[in-house]
PDB file of N, CA and C in Angstrom:
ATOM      1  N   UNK A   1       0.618  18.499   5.354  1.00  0.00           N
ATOM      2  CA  UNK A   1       0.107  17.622   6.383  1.00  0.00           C
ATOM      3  C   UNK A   1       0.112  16.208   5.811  1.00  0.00           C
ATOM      4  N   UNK A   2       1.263  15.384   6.513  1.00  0.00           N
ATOM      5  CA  UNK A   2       0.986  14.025   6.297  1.00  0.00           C
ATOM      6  C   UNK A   2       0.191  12.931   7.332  1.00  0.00           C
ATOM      7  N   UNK A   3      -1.223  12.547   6.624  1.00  0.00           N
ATOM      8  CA  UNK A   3      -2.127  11.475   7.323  1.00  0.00           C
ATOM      9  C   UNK A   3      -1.302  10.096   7.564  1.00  0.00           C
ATOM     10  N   UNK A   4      -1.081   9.643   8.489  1.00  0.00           N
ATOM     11  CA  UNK A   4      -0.822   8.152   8.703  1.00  0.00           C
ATOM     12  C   UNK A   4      -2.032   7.245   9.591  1.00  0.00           C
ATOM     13  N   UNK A   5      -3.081   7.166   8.880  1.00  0.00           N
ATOM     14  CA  UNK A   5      -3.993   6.219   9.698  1.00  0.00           C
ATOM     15  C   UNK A   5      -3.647   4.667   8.869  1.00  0.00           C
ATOM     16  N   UNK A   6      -3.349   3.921   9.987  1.00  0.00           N
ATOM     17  CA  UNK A   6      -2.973   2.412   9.695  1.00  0.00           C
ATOM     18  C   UNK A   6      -4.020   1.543  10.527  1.00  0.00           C
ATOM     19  N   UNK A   7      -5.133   1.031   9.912  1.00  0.00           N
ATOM     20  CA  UNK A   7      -5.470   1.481   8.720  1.00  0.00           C
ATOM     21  C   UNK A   7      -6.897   1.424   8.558  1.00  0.00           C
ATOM     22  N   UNK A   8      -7.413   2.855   7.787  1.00  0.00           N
ATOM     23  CA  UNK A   8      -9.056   2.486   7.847  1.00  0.00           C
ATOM     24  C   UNK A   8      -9.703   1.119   7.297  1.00  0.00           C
ATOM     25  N   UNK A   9     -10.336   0.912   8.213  1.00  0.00           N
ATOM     26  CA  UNK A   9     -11.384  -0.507   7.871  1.00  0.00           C
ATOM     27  C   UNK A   9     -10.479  -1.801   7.880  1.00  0.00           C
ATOM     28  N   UNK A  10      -9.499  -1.598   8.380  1.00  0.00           N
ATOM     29  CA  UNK A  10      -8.342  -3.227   8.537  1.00  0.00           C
ATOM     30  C   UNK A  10      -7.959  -2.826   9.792  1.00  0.00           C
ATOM     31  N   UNK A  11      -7.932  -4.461  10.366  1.00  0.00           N
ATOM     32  CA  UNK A  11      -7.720  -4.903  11.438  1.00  0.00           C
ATOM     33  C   UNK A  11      -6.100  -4.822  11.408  1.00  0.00           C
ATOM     34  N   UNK A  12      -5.676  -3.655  12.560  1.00  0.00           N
ATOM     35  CA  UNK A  12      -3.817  -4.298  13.019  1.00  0.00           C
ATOM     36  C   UNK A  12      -3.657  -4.512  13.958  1.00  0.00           C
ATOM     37  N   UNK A  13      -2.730  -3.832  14.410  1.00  0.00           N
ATOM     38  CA  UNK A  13      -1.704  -4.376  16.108  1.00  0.00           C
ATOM     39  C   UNK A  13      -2.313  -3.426  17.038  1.00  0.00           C
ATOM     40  N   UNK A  14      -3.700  -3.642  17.213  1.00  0.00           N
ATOM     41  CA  UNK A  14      -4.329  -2.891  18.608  1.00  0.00           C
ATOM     42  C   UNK A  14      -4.973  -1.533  18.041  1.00  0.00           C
ATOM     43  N   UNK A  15      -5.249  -1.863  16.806  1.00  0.00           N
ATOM     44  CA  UNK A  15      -6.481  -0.519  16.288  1.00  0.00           C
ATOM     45  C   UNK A  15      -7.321  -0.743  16.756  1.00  0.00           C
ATOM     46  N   UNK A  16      -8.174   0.473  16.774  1.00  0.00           N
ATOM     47  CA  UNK A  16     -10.039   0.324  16.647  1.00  0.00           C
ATOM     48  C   UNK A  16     -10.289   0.609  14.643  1.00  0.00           C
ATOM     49  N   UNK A  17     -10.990  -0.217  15.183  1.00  0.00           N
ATOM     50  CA  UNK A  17     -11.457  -0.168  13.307  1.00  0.00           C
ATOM     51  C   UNK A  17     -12.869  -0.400  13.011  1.00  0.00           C
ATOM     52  N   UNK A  18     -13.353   0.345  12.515  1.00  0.00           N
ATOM     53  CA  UNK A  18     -15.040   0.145  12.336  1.00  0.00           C
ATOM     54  C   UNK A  18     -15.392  -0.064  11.022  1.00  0.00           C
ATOM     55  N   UNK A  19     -16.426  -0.818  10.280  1.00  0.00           N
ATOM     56  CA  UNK A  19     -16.890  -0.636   9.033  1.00  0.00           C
ATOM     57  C   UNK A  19     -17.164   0.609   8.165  1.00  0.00           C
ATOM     58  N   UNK A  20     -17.482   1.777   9.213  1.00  0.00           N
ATOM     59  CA  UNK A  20     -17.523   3.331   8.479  1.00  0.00           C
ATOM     60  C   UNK A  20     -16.155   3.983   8.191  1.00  0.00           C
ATOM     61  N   UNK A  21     -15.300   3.155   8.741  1.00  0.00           N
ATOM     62  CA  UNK A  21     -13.790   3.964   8.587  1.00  0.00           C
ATOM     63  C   UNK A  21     -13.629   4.427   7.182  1.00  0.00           C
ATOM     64  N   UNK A  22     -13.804   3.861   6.420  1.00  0.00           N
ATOM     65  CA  UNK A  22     -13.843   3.674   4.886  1.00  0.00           C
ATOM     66  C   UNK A  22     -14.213   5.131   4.190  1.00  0.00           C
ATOM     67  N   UNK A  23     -15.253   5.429   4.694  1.00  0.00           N
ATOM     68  CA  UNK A  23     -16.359   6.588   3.882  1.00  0.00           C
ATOM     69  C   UNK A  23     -15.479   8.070   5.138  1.00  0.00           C
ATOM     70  N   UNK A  24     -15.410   7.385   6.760  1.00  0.00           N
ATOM     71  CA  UNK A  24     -14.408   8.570   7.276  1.00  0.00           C
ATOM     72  C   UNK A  24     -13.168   8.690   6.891  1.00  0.00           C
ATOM     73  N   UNK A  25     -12.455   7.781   6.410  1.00  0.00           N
ATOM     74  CA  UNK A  25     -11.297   8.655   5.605  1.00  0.00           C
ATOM     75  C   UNK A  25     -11.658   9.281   4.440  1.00  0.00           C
ATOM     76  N   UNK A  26     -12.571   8.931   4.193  1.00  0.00           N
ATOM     77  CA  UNK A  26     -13.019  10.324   2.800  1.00  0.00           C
ATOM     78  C   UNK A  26     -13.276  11.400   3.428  1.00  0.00           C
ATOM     79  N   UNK A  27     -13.965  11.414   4.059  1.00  0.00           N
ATOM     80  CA  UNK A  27     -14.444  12.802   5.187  1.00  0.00           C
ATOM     81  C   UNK A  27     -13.947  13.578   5.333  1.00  0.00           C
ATOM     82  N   UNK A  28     -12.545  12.895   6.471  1.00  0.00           N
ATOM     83  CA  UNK A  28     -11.676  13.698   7.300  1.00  0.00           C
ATOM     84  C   UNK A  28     -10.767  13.995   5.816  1.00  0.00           C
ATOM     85  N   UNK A  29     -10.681  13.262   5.117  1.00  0.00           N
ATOM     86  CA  UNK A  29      -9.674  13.888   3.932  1.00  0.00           C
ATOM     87  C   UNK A  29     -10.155  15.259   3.438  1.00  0.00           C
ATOM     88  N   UNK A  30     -11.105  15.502   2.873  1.00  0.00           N
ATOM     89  CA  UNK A  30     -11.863  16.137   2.323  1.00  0.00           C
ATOM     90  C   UNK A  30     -11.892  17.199   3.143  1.00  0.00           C
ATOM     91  N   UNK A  31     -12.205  16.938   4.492  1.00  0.00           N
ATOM     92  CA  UNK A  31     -12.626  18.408   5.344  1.00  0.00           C
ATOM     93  C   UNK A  31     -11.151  18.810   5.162  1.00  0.00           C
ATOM     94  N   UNK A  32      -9.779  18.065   5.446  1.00  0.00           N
ATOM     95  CA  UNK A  32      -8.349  18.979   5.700  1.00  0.00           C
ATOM     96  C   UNK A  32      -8.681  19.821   4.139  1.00  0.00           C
ATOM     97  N   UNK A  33      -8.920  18.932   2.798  1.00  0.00           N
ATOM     98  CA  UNK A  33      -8.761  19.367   1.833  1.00  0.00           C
ATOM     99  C   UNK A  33      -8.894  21.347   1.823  1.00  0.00           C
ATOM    100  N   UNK A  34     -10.520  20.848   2.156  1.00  0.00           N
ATOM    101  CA  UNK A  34     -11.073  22.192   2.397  1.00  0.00           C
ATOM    102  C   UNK A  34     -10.301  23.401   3.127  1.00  0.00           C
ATOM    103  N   UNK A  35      -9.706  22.925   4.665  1.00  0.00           N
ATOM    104  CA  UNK A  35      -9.270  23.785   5.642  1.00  0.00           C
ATOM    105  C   UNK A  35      -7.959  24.360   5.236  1.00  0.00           C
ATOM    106  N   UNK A  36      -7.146  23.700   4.462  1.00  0.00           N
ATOM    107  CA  UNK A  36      -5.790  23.990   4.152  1.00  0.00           C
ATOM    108  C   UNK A  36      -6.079  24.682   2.555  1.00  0.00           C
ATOM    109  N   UNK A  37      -7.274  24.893   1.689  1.00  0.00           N
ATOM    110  CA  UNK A  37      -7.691  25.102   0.912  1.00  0.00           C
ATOM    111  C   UNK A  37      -7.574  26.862   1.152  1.00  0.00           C
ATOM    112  N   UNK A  38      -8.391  26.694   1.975  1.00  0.00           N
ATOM    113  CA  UNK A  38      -9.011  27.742   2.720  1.00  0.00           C
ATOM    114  C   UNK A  38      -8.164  28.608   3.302  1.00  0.00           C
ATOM    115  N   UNK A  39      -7.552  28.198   4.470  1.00  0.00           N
ATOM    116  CA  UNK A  39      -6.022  28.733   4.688  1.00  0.00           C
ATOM    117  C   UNK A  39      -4.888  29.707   3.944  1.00  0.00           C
ATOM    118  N   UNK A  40      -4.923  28.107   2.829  1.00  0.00           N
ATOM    119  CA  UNK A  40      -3.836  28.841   1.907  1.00  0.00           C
ATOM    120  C   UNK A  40      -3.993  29.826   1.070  1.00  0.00           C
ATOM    121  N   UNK A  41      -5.652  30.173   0.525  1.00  0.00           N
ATOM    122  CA  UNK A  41      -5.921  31.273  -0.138  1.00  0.00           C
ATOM    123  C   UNK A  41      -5.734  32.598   0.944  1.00  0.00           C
ATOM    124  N   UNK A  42      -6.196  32.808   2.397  1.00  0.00           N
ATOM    125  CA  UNK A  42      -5.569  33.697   3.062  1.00  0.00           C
ATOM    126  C   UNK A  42      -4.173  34.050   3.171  1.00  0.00           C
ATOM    127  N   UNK A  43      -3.461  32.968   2.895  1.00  0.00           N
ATOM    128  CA  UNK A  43      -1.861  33.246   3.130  1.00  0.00           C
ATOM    129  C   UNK A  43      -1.135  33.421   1.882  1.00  0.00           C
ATOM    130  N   UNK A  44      -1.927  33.160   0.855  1.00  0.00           N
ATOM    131  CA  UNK A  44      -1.567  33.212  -0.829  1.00  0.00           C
ATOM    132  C   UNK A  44      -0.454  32.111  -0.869  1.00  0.00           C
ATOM    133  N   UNK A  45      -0.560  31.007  -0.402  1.00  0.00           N
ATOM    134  CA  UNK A  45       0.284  29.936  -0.476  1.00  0.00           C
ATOM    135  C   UNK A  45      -0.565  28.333  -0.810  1.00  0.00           C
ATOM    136  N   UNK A  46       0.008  27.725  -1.004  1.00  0.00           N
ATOM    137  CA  UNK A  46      -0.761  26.486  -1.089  1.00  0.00           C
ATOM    138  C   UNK A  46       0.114  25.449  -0.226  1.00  0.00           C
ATOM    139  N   UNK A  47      -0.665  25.006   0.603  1.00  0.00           N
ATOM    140  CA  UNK A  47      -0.514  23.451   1.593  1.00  0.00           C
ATOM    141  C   UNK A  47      -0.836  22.107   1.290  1.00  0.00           C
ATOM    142  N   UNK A  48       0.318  21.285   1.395  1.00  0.00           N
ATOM    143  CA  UNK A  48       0.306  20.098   0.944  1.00  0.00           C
ATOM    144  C   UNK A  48      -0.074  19.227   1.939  1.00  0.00           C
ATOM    145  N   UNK A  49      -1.252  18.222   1.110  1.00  0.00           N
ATOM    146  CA  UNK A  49      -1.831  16.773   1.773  1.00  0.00           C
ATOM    147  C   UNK A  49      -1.128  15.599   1.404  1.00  0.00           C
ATOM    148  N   UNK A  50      -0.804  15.185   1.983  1.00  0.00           N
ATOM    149  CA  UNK A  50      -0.715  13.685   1.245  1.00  0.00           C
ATOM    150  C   UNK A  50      -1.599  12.604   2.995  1.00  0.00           C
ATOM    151  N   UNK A  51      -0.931  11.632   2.412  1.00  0.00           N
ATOM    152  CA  UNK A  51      -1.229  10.383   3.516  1.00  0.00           C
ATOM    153  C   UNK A  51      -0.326   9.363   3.074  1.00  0.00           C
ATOM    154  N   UNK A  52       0.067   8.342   3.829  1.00  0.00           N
ATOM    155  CA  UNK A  52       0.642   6.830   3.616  1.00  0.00           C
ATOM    156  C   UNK A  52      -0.350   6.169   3.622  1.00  0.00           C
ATOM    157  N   UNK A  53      -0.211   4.983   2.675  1.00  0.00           N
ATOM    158  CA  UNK A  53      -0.974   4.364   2.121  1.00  0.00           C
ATOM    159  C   UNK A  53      -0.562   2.525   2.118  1.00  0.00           C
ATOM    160  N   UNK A  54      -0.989   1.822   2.377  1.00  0.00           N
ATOM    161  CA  UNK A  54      -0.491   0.281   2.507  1.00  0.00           C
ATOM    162  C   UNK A  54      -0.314   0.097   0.737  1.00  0.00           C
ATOM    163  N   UNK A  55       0.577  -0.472   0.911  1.00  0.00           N
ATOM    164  CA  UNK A  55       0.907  -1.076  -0.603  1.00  0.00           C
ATOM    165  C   UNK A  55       0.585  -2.258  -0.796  1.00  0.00           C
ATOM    166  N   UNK A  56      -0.615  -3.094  -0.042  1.00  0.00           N
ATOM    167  CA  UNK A  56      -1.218  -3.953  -0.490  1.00  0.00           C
ATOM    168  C   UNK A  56      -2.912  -4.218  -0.703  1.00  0.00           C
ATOM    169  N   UNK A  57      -3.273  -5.211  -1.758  1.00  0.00           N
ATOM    170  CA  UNK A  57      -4.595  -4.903  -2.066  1.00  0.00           C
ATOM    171  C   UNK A  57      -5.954  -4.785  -0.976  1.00  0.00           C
ATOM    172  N   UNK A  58      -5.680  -5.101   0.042  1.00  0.00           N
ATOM    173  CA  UNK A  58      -6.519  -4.701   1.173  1.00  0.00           C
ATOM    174  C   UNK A  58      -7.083  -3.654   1.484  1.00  0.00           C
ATOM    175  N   UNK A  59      -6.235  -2.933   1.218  1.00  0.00           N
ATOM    176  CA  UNK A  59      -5.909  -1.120   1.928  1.00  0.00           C
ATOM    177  C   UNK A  59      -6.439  -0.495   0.946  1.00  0.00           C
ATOM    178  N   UNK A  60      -6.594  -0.953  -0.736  1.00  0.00           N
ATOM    179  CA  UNK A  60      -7.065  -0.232  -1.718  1.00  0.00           C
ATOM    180  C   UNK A  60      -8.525  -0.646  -1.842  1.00  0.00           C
ATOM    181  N   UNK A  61      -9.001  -1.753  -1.380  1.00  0.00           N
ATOM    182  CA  UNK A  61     -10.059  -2.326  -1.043  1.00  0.00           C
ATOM    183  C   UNK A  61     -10.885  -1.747   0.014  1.00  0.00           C
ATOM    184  N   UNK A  62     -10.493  -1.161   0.884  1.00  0.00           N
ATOM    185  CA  UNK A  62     -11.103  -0.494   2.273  1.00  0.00           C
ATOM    186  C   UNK A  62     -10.934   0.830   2.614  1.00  0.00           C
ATOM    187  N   UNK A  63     -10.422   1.648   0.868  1.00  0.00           N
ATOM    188  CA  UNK A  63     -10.500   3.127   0.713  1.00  0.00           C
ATOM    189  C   UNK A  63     -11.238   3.617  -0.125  1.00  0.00           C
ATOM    190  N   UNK A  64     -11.820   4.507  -0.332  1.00  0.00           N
ATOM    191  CA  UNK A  64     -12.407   5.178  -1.557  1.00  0.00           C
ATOM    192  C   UNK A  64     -11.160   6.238  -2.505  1.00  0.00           C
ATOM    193  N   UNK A  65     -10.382   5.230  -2.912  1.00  0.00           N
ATOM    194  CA  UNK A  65      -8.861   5.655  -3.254  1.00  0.00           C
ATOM    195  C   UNK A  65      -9.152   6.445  -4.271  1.00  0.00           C
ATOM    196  N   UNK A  66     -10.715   6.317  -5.536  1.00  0.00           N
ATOM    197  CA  UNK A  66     -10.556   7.508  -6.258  1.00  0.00           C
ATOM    198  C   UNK A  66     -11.035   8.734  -5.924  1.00  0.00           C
ATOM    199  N   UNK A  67     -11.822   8.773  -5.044  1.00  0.00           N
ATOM    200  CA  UNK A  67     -12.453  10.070  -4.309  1.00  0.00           C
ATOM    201  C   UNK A  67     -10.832  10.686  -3.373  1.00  0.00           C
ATOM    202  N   UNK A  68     -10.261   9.460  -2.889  1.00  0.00           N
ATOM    203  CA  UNK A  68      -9.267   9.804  -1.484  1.00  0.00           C
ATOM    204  C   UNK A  68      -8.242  10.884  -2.497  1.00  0.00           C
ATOM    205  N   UNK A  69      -7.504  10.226  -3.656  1.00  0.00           N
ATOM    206  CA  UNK A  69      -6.548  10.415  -4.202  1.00  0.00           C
ATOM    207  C   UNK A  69      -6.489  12.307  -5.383  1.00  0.00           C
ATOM    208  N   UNK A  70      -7.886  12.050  -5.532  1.00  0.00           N
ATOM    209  CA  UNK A  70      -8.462  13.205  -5.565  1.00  0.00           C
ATOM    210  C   UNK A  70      -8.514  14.847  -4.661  1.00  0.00           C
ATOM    211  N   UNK A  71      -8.104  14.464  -3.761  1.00  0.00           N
ATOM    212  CA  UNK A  71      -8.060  15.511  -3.022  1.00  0.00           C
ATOM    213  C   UNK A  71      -6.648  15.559  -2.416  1.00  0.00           C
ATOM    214  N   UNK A  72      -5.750  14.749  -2.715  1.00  0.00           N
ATOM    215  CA  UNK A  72      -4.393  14.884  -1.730  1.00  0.00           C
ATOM    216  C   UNK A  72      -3.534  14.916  -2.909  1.00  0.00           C
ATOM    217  N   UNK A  73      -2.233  15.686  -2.704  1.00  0.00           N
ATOM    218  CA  UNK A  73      -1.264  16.289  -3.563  1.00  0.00           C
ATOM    219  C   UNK A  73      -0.803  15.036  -4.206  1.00  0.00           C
ATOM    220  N   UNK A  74       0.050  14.128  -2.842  1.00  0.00           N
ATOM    221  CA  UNK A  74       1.075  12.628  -3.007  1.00  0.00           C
ATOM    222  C   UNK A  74       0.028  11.564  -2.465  1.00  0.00           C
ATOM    223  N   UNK A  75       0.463  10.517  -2.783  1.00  0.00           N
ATOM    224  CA  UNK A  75      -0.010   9.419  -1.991  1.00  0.00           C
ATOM    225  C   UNK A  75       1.612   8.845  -1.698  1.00  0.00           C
ATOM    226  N   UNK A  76       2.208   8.545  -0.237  1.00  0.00           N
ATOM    227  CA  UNK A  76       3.136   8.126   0.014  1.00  0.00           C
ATOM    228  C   UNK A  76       2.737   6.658   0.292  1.00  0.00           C
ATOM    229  N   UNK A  77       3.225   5.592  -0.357  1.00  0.00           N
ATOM    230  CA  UNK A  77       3.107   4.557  -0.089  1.00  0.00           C
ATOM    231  C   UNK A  77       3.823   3.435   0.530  1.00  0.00           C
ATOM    232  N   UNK A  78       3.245   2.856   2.060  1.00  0.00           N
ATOM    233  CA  UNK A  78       4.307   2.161   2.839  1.00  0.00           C
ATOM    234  C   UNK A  78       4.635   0.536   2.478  1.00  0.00           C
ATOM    235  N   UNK A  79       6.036   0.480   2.269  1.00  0.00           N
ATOM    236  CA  UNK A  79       6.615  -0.650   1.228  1.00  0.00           C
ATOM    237  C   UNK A  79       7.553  -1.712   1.958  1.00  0.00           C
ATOM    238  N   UNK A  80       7.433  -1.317   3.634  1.00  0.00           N
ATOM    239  CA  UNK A  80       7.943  -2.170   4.340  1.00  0.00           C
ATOM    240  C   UNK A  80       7.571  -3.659   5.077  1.00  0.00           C
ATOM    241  N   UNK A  81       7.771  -4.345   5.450  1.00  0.00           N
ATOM    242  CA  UNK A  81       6.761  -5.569   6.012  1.00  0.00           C
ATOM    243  C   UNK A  81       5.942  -6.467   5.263  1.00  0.00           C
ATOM    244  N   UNK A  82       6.916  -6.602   3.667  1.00  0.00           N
ATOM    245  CA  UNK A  82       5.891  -7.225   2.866  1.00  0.00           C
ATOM    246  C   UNK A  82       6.343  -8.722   2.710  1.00  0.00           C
ATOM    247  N   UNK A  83       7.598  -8.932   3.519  1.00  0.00           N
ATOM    248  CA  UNK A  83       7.629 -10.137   3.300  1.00  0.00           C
ATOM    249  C   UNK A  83       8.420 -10.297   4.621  1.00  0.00           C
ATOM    250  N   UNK A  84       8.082 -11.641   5.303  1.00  0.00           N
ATOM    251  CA  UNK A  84       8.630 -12.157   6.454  1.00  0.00           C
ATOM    252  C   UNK A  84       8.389 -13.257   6.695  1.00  0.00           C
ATOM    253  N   UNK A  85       8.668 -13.827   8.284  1.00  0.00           N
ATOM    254  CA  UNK A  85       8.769 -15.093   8.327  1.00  0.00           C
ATOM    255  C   UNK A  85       6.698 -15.038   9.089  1.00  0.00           C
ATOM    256  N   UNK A  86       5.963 -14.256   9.237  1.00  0.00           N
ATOM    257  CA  UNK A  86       4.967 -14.553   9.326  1.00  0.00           C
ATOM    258  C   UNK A  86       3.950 -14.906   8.658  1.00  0.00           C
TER     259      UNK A  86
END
């Protein structure tokens, strides 16, 4: 299961974004952790987490990236849009 929330606790192009986003992407991370945890010991397999991740210091600023990173296999990190005419 790959997470793409863009992005907890930062403002983009027509999010809702709240100050708790931060501590709920730990949450919701944590609960898949568990469920696919859980899962995979019934199926004798193991299921992979990851999420995309902004590759700039904002995004590492408005995650709990050592708790987050902790529980997900990859961190895929998005490396596009870092430079333009804006």
């Amino acid at each position: 299961v790959d997470i793409d929330w863009e992005f907890p606790g930062l403002r983009g192009n027509n999010n809702v974004h709240r100050p708790e986003d931060r501590e709920n992407f730990t949450a919701m991370m944590a609960e898949l952790r568990q469920a696919l945890d859980a899962e995979g010991r019934s199926r004798s397999r193991h299921y992979l987490l990851t999420f995309a991740a902004g590759a700039f210091p904002d995004f590492i600023a408005q995650t709990e990236m050592d708790k987050v990173q902790a529980l997900v296999d990859f961190v895929n990190l998005m490396t596009y849009d870092l430079y333009g005419a804006w």
